[in-house]
PDB file of N, CA and C in Angstrom:
ATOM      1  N   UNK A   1       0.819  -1.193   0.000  1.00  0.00           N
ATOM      2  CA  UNK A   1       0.000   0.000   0.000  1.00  0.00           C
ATOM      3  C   UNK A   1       0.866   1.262   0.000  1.00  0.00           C
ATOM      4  N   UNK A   2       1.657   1.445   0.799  1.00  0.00           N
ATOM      5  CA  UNK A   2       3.067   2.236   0.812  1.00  0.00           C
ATOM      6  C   UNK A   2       3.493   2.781  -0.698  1.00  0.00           C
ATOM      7  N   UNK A   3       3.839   1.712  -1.625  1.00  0.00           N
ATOM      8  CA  UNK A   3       4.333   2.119  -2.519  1.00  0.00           C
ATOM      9  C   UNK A   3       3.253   2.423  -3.963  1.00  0.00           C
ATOM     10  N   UNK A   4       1.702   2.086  -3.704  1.00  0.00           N
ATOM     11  CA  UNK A   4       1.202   2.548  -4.239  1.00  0.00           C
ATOM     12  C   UNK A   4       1.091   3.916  -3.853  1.00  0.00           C
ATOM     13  N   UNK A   5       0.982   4.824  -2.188  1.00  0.00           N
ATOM     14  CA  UNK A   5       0.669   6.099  -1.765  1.00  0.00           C
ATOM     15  C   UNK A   5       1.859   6.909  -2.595  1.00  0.00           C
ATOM     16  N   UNK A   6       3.165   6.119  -2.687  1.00  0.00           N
ATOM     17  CA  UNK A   6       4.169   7.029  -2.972  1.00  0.00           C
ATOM     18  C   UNK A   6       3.887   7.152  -4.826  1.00  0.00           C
ATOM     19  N   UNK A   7       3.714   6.639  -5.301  1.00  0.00           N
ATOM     20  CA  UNK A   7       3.292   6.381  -6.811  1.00  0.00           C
ATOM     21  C   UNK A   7       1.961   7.361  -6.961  1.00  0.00           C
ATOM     22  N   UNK A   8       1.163   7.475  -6.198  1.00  0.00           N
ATOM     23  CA  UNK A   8       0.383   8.112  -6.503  1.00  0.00           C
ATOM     24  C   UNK A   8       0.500   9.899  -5.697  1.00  0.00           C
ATOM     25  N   UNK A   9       0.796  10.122  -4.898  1.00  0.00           N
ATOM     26  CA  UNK A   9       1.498  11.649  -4.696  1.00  0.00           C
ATOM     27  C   UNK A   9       2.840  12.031  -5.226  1.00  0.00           C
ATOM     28  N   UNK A  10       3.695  11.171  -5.588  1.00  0.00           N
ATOM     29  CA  UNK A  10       4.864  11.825  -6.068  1.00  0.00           C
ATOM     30  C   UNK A  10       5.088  11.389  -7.682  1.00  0.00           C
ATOM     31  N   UNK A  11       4.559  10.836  -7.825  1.00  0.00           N
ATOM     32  CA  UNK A  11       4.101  10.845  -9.552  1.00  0.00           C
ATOM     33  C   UNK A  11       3.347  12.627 -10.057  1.00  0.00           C
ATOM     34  N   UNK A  12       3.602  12.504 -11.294  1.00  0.00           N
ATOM     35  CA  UNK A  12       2.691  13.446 -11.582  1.00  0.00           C
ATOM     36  C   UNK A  12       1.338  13.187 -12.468  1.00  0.00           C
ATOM     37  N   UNK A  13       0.630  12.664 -11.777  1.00  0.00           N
ATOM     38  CA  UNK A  13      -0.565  11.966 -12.458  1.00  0.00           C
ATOM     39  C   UNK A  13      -1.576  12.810 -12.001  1.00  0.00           C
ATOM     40  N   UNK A  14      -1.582  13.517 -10.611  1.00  0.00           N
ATOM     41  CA  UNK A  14      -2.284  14.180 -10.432  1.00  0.00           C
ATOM     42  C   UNK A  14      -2.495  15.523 -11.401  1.00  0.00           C
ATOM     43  N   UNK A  15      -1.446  16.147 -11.893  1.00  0.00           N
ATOM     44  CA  UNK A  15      -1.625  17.205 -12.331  1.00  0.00           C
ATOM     45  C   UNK A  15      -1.604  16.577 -13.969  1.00  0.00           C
ATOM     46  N   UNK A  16      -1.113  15.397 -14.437  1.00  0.00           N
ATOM     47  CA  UNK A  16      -1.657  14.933 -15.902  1.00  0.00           C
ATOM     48  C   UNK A  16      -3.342  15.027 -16.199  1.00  0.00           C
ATOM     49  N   UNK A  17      -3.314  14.385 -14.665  1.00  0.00           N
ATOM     50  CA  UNK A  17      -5.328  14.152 -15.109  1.00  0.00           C
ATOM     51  C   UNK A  17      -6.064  15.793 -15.046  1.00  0.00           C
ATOM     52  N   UNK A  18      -5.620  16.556 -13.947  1.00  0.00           N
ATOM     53  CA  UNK A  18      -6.120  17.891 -13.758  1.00  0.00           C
ATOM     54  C   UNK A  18      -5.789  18.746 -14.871  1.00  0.00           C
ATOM     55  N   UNK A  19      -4.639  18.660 -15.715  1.00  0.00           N
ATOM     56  CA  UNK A  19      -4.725  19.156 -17.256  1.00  0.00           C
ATOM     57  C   UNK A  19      -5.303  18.548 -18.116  1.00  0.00           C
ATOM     58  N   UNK A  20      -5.504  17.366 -18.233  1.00  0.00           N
ATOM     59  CA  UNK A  20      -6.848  16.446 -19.106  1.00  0.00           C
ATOM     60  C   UNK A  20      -7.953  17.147 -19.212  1.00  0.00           C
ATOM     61  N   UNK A  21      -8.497  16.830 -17.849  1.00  0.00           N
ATOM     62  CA  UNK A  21      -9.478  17.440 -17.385  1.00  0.00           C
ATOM     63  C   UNK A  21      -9.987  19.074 -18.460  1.00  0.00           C
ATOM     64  N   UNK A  22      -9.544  19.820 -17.662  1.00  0.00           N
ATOM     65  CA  UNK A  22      -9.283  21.275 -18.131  1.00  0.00           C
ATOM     66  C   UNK A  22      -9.184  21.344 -19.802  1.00  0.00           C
ATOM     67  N   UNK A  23      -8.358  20.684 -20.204  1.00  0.00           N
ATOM     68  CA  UNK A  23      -7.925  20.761 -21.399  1.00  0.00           C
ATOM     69  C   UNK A  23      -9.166  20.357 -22.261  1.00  0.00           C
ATOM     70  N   UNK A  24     -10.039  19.104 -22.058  1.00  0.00           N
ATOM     71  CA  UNK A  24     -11.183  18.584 -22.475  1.00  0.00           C
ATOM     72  C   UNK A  24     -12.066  19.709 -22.304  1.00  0.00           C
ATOM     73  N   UNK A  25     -12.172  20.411 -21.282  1.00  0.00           N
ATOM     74  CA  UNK A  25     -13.442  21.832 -20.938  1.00  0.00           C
ATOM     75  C   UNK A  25     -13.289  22.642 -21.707  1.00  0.00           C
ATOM     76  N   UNK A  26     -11.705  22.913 -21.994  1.00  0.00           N
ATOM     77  CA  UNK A  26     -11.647  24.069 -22.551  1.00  0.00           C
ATOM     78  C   UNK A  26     -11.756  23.987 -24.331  1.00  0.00           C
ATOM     79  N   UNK A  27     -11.437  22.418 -24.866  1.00  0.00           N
ATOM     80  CA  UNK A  27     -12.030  22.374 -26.095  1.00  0.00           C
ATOM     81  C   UNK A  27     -13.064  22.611 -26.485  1.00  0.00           C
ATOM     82  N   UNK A  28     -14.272  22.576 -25.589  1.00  0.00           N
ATOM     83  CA  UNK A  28     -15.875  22.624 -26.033  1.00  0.00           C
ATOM     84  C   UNK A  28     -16.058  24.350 -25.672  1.00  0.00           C
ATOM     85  N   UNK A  29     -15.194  25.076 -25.367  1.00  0.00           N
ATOM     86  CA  UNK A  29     -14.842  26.435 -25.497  1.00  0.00           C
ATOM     87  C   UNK A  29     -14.567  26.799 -26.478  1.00  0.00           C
ATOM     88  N   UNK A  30     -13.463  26.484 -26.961  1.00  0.00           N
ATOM     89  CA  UNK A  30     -12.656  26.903 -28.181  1.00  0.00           C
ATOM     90  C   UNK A  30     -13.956  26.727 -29.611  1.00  0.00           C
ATOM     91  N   UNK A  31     -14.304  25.025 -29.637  1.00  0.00           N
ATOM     92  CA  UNK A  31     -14.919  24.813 -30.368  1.00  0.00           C
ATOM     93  C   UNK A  31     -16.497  25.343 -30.935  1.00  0.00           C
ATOM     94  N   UNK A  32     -17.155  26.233 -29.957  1.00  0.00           N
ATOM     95  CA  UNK A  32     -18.203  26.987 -29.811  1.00  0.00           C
ATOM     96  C   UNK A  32     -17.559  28.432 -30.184  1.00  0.00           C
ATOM     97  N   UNK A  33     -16.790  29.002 -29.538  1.00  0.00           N
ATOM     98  CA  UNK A  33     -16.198  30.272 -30.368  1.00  0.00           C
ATOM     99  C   UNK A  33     -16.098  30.141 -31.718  1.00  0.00           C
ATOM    100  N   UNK A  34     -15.533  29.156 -31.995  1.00  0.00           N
ATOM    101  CA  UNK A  34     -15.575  29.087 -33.384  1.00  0.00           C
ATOM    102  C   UNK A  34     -16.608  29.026 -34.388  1.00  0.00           C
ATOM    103  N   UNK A  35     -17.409  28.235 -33.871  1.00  0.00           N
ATOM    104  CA  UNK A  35     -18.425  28.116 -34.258  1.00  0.00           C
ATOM    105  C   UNK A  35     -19.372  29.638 -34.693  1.00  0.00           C
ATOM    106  N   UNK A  36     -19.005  30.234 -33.287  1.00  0.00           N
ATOM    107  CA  UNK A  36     -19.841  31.303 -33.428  1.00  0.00           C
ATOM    108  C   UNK A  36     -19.045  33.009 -34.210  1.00  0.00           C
ATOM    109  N   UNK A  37     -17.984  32.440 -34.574  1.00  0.00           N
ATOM    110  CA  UNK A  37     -17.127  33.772 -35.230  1.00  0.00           C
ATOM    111  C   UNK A  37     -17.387  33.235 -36.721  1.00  0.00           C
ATOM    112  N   UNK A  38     -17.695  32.009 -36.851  1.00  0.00           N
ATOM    113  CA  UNK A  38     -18.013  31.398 -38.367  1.00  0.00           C
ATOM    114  C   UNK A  38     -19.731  32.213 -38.727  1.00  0.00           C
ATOM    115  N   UNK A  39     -20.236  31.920 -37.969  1.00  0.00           N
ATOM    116  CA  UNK A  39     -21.849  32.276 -37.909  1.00  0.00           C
ATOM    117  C   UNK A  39     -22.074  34.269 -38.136  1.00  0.00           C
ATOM    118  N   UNK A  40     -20.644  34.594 -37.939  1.00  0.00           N
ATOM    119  CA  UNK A  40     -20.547  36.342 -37.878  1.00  0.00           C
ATOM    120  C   UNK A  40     -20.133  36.313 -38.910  1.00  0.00           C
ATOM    121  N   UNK A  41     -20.140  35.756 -39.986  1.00  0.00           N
ATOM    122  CA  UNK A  41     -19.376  35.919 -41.431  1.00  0.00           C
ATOM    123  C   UNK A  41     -20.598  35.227 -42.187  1.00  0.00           C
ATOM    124  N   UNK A  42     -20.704  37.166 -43.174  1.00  0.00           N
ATOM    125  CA  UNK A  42     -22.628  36.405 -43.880  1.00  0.00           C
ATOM    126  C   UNK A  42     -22.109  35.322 -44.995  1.00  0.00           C
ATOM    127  N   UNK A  43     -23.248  34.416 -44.969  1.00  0.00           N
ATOM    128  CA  UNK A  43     -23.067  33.610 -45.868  1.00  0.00           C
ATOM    129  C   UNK A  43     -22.281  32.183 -45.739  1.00  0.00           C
ATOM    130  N   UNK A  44     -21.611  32.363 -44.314  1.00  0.00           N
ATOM    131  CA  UNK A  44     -21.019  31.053 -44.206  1.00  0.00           C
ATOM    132  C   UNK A  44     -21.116  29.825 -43.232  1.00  0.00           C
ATOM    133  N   UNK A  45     -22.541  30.402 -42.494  1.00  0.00           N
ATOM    134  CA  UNK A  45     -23.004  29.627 -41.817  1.00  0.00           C
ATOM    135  C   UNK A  45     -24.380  29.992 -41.545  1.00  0.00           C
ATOM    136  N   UNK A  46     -25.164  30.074 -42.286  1.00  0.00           N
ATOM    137  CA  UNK A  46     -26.783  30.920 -42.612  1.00  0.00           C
ATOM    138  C   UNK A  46     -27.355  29.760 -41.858  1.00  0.00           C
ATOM    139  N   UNK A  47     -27.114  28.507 -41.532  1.00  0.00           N
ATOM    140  CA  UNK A  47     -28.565  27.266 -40.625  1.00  0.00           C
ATOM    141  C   UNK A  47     -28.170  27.735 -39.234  1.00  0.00           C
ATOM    142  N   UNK A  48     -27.280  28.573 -38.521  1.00  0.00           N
ATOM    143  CA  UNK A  48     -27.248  28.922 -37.209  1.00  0.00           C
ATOM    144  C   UNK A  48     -27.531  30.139 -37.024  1.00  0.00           C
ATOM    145  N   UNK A  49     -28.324  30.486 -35.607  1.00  0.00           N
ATOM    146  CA  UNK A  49     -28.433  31.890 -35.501  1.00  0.00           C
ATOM    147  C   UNK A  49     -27.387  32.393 -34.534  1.00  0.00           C
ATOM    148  N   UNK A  50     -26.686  33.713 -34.497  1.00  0.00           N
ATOM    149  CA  UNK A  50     -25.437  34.145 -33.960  1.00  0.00           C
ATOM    150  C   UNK A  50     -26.029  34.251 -32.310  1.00  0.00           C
ATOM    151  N   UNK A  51     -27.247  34.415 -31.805  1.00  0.00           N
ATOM    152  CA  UNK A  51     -27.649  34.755 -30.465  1.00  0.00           C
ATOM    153  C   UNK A  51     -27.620  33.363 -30.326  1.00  0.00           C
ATOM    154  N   UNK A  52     -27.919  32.097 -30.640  1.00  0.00           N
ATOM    155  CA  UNK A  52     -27.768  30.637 -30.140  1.00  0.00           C
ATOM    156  C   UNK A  52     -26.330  30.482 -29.897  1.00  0.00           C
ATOM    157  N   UNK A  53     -25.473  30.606 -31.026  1.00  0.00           N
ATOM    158  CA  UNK A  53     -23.799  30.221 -30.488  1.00  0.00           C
ATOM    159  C   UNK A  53     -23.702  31.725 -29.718  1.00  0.00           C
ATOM    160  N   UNK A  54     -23.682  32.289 -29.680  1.00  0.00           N
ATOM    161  CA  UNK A  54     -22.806  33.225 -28.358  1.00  0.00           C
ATOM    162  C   UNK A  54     -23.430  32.714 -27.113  1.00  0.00           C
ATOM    163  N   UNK A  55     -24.393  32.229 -26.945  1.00  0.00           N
ATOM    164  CA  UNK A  55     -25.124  31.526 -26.029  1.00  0.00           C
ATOM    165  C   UNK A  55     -23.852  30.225 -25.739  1.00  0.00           C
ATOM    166  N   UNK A  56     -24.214  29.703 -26.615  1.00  0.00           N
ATOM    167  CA  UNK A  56     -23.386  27.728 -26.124  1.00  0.00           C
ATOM    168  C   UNK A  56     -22.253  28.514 -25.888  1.00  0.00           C
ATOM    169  N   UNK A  57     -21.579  29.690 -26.687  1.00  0.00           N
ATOM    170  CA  UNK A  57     -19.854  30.150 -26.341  1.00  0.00           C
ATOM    171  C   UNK A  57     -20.119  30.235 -24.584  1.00  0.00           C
ATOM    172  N   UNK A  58     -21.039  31.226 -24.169  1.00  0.00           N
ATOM    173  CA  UNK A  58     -21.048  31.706 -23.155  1.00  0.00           C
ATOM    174  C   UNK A  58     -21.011  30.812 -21.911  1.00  0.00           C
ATOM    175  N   UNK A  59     -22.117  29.526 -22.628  1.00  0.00           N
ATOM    176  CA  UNK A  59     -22.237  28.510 -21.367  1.00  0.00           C
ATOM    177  C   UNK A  59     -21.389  27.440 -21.512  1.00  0.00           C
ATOM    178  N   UNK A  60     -20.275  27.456 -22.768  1.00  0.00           N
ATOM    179  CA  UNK A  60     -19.072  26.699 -22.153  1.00  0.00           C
ATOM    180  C   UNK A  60     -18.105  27.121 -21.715  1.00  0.00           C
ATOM    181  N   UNK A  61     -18.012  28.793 -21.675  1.00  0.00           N
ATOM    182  CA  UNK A  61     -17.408  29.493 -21.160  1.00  0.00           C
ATOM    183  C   UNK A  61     -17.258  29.408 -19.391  1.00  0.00           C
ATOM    184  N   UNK A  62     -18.780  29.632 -19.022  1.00  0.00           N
ATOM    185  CA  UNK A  62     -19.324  29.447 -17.581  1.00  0.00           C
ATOM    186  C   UNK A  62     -18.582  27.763 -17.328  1.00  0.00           C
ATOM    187  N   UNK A  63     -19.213  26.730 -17.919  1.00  0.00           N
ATOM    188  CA  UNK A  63     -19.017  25.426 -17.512  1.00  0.00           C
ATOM    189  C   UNK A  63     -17.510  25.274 -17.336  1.00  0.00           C
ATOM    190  N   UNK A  64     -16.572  26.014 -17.908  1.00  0.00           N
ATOM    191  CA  UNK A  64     -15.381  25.719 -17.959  1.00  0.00           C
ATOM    192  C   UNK A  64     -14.462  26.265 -16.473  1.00  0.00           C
ATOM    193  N   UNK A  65     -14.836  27.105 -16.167  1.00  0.00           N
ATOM    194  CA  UNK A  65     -14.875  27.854 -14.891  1.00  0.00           C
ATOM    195  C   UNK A  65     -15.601  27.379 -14.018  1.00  0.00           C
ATOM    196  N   UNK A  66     -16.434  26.634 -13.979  1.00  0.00           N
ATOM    197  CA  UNK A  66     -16.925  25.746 -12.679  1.00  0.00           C
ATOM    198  C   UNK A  66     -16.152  24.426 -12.921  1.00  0.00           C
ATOM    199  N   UNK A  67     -16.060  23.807 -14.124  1.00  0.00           N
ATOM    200  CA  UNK A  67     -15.174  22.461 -14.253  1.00  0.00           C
ATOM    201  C   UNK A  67     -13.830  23.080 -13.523  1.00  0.00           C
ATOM    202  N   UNK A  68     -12.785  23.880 -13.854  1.00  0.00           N
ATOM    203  CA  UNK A  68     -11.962  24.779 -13.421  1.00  0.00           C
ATOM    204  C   UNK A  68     -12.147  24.810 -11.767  1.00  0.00           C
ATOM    205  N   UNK A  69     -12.936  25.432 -11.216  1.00  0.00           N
ATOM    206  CA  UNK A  69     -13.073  25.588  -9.938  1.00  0.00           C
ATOM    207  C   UNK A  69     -13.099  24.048  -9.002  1.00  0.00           C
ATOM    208  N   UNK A  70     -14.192  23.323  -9.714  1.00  0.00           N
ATOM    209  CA  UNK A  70     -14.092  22.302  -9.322  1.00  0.00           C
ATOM    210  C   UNK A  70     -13.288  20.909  -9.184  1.00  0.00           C
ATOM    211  N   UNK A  71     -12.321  21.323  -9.870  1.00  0.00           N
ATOM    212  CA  UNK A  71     -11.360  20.364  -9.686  1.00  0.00           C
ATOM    213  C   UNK A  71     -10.040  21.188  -8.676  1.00  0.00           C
ATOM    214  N   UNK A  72      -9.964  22.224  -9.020  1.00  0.00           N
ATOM    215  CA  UNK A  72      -9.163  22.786  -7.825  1.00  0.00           C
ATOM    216  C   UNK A  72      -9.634  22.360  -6.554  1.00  0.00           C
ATOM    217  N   UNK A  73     -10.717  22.764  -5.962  1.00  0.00           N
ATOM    218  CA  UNK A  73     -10.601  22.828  -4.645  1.00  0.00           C
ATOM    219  C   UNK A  73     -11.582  21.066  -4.103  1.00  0.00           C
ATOM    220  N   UNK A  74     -11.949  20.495  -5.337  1.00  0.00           N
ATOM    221  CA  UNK A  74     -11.703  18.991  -4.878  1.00  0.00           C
ATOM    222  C   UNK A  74     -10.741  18.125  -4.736  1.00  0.00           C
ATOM    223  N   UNK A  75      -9.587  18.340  -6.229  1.00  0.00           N
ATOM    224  CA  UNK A  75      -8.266  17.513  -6.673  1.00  0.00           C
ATOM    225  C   UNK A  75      -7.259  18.476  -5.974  1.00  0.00           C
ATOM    226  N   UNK A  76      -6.888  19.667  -6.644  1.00  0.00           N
ATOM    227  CA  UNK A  76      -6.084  20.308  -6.478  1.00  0.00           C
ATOM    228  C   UNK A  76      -5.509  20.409  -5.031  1.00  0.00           C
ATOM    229  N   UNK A  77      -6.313  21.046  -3.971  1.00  0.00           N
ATOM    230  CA  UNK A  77      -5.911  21.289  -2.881  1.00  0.00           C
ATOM    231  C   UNK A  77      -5.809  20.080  -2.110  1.00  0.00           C
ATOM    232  N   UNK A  78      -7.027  19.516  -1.711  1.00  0.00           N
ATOM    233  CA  UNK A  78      -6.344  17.882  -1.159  1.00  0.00           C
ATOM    234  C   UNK A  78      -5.114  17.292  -1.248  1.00  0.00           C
ATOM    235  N   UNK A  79      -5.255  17.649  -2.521  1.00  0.00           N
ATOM    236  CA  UNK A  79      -3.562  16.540  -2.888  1.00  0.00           C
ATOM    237  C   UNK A  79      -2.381  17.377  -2.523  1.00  0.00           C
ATOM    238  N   UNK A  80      -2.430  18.683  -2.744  1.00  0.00           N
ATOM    239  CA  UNK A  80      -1.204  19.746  -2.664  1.00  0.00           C
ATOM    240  C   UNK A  80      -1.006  19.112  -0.691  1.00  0.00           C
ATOM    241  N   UNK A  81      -2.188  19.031   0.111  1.00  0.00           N
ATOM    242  CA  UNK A  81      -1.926  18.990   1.646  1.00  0.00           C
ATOM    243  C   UNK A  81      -1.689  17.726   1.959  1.00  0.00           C
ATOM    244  N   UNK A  82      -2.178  16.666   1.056  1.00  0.00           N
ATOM    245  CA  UNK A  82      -1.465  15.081   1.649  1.00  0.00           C
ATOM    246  C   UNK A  82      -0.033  15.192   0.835  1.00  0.00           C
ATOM    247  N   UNK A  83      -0.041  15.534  -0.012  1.00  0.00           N
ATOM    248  CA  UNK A  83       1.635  15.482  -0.885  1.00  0.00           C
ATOM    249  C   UNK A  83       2.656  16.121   0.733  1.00  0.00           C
ATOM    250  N   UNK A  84       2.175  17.608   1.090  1.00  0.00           N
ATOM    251  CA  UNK A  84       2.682  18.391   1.705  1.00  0.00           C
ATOM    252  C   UNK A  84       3.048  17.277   3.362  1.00  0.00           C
ATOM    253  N   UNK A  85       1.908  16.361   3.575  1.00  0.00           N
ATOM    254  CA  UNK A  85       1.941  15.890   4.804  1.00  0.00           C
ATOM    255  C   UNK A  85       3.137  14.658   4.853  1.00  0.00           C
ATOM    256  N   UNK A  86       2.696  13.990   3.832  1.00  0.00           N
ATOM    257  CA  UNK A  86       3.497  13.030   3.678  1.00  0.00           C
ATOM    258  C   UNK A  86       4.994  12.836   3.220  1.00  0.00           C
ATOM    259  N   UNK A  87       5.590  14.225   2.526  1.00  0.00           N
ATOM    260  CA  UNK A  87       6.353  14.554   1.512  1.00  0.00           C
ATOM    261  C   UNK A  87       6.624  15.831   1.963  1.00  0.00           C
ATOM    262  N   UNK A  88       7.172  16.247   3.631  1.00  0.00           N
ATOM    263  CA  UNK A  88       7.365  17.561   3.381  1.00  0.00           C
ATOM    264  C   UNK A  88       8.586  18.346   2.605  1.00  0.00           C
ATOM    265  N   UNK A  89       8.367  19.660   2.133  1.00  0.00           N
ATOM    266  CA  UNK A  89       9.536  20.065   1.988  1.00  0.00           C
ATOM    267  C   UNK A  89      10.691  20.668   2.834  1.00  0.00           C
ATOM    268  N   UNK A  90      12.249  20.377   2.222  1.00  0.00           N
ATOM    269  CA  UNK A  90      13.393  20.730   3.010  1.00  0.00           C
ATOM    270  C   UNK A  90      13.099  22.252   3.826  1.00  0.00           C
ATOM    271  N   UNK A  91      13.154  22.738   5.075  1.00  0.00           N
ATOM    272  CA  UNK A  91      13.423  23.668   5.198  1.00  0.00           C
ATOM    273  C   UNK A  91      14.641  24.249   4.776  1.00  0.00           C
ATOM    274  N   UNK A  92      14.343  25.632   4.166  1.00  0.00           N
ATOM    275  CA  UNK A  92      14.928  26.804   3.344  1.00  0.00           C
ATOM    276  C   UNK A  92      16.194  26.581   4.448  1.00  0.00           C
ATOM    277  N   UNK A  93      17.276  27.236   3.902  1.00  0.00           N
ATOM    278  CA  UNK A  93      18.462  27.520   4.523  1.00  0.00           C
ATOM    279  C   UNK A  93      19.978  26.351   4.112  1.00  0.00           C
ATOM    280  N   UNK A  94      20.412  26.078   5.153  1.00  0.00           N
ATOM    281  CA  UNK A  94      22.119  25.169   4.754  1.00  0.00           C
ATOM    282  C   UNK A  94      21.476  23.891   5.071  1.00  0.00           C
ATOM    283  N   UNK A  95      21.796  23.010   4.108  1.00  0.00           N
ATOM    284  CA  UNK A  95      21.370  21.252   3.708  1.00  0.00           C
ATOM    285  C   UNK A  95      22.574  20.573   5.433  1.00  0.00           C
ATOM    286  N   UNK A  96      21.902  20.024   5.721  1.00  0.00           N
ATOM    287  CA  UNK A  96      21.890  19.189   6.948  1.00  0.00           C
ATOM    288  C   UNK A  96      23.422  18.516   6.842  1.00  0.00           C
ATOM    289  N   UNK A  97      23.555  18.255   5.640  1.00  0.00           N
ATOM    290  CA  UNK A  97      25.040  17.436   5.701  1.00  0.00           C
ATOM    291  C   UNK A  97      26.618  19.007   5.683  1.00  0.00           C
ATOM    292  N   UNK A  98      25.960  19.809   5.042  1.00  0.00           N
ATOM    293  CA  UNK A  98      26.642  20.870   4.691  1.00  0.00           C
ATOM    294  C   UNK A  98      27.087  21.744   6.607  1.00  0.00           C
ATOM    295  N   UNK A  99      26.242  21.437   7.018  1.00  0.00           N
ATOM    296  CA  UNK A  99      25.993  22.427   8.464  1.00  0.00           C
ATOM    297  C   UNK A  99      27.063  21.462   9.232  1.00  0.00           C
ATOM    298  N   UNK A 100      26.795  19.638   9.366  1.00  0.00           N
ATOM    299  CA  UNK A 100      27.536  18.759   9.870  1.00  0.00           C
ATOM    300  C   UNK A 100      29.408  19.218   9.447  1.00  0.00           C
ATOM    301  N   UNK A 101      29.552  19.346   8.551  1.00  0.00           N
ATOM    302  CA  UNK A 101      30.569  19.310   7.814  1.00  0.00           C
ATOM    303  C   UNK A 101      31.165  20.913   8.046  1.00  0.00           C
ATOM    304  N   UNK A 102      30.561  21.547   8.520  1.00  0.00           N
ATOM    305  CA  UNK A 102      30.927  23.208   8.504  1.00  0.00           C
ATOM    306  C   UNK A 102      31.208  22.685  10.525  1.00  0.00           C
ATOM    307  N   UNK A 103      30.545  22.512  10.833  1.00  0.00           N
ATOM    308  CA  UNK A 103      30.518  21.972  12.650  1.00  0.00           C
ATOM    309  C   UNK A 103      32.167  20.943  12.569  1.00  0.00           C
ATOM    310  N   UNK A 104      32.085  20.151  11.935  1.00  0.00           N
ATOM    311  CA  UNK A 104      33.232  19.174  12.337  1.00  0.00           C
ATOM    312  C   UNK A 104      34.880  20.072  12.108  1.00  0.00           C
ATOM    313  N   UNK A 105      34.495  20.852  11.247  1.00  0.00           N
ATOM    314  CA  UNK A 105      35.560  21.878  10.545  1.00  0.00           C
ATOM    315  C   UNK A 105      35.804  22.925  12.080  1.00  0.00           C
ATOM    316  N   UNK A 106      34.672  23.673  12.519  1.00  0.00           N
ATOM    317  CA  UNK A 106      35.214  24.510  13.688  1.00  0.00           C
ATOM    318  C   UNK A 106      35.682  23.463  14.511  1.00  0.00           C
ATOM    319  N   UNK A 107      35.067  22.376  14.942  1.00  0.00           N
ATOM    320  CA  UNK A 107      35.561  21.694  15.991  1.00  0.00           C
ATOM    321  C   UNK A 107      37.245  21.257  15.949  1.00  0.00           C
ATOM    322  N   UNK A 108      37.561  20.684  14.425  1.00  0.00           N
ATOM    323  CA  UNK A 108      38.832  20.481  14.773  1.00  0.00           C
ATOM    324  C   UNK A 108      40.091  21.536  14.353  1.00  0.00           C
ATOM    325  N   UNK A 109      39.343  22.814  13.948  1.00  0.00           N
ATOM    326  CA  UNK A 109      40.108  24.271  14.200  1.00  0.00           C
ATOM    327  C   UNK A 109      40.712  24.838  15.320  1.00  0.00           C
ATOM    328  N   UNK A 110      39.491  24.178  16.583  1.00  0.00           N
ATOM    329  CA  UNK A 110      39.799  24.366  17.484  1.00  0.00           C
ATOM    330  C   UNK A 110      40.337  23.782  18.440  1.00  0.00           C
ATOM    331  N   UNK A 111      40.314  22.715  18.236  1.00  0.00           N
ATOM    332  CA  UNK A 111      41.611  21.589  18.889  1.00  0.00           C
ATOM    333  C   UNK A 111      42.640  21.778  18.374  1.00  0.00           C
ATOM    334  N   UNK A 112      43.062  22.620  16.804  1.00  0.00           N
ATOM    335  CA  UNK A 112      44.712  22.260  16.519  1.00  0.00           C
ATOM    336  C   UNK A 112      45.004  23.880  16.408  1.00  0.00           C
ATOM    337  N   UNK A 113      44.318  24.570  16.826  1.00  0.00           N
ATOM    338  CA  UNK A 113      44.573  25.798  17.124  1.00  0.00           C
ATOM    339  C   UNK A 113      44.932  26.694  15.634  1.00  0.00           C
ATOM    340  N   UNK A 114      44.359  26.549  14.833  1.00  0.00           N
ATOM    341  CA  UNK A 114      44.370  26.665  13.524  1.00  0.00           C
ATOM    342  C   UNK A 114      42.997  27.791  13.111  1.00  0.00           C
ATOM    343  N   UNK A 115      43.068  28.437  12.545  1.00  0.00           N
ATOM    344  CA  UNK A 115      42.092  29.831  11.972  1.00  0.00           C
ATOM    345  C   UNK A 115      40.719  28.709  11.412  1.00  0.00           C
ATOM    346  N   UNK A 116      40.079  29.517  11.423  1.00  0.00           N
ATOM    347  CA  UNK A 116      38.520  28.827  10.885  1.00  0.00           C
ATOM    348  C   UNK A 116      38.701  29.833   9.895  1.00  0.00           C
ATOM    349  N   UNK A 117      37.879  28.783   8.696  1.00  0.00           N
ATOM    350  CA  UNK A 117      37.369  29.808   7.226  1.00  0.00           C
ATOM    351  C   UNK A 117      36.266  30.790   7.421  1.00  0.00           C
TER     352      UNK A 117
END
């Protein structure tokens, strides 16, 4: 179970699927704009009316921004605080072996009576 938890927070699958996601919303965006900048040019799309597609633009516009919202603060944040719990990050400052190694250096400066860097 262990090495599935680690496979699944330190992989990046979370943020593959959360750009899927998004990326799929935002095609039925794109694809309705289009639709409806085709429909603003006389003659080249006369079986649609321009107030119906600025409509579907608008409400995949909306849907995309709640799909958007909704995966943030269902996927997004959850995972950012178990990643964070399980996986914290280094505190900022001198790496643990670097500080050891700077410590062993004064110590035997000062037994051989020798200048510190």
């Amino acid at each position: 179970m262990t090495g599935f938890k680690n496979f699944l927070l330190r992989g990046n699958l979370v943020e593959i699927a959360v750009g899927l996601i998004l990326a799929l919303s935002f095609a039925t965006v794109v694809s309705t704009f289009t639709a409806w900048l085709f429909s603003l040019i006389p003659g080249l799309d006369e079986a649609f009316d321009g107030s119906t597609l600025s409509g579907a633009f608008l409400n995949a516009l909306v849907s995309f921004i709640i799909v958007a919202a909704v995966v943030y603060f269902v996927v997004v944040v959850p995972y950012t605080k178990l990643k964070e719990r399980y996986f914290p990050t280094e505190e900022p400052g001198e790496p643990a072996d670097v500080a050891l190694l700077t410590e062993i250096r004064d110590l035997l400066a000062q037994r051989t009576g020798g200048p510190t860097v």
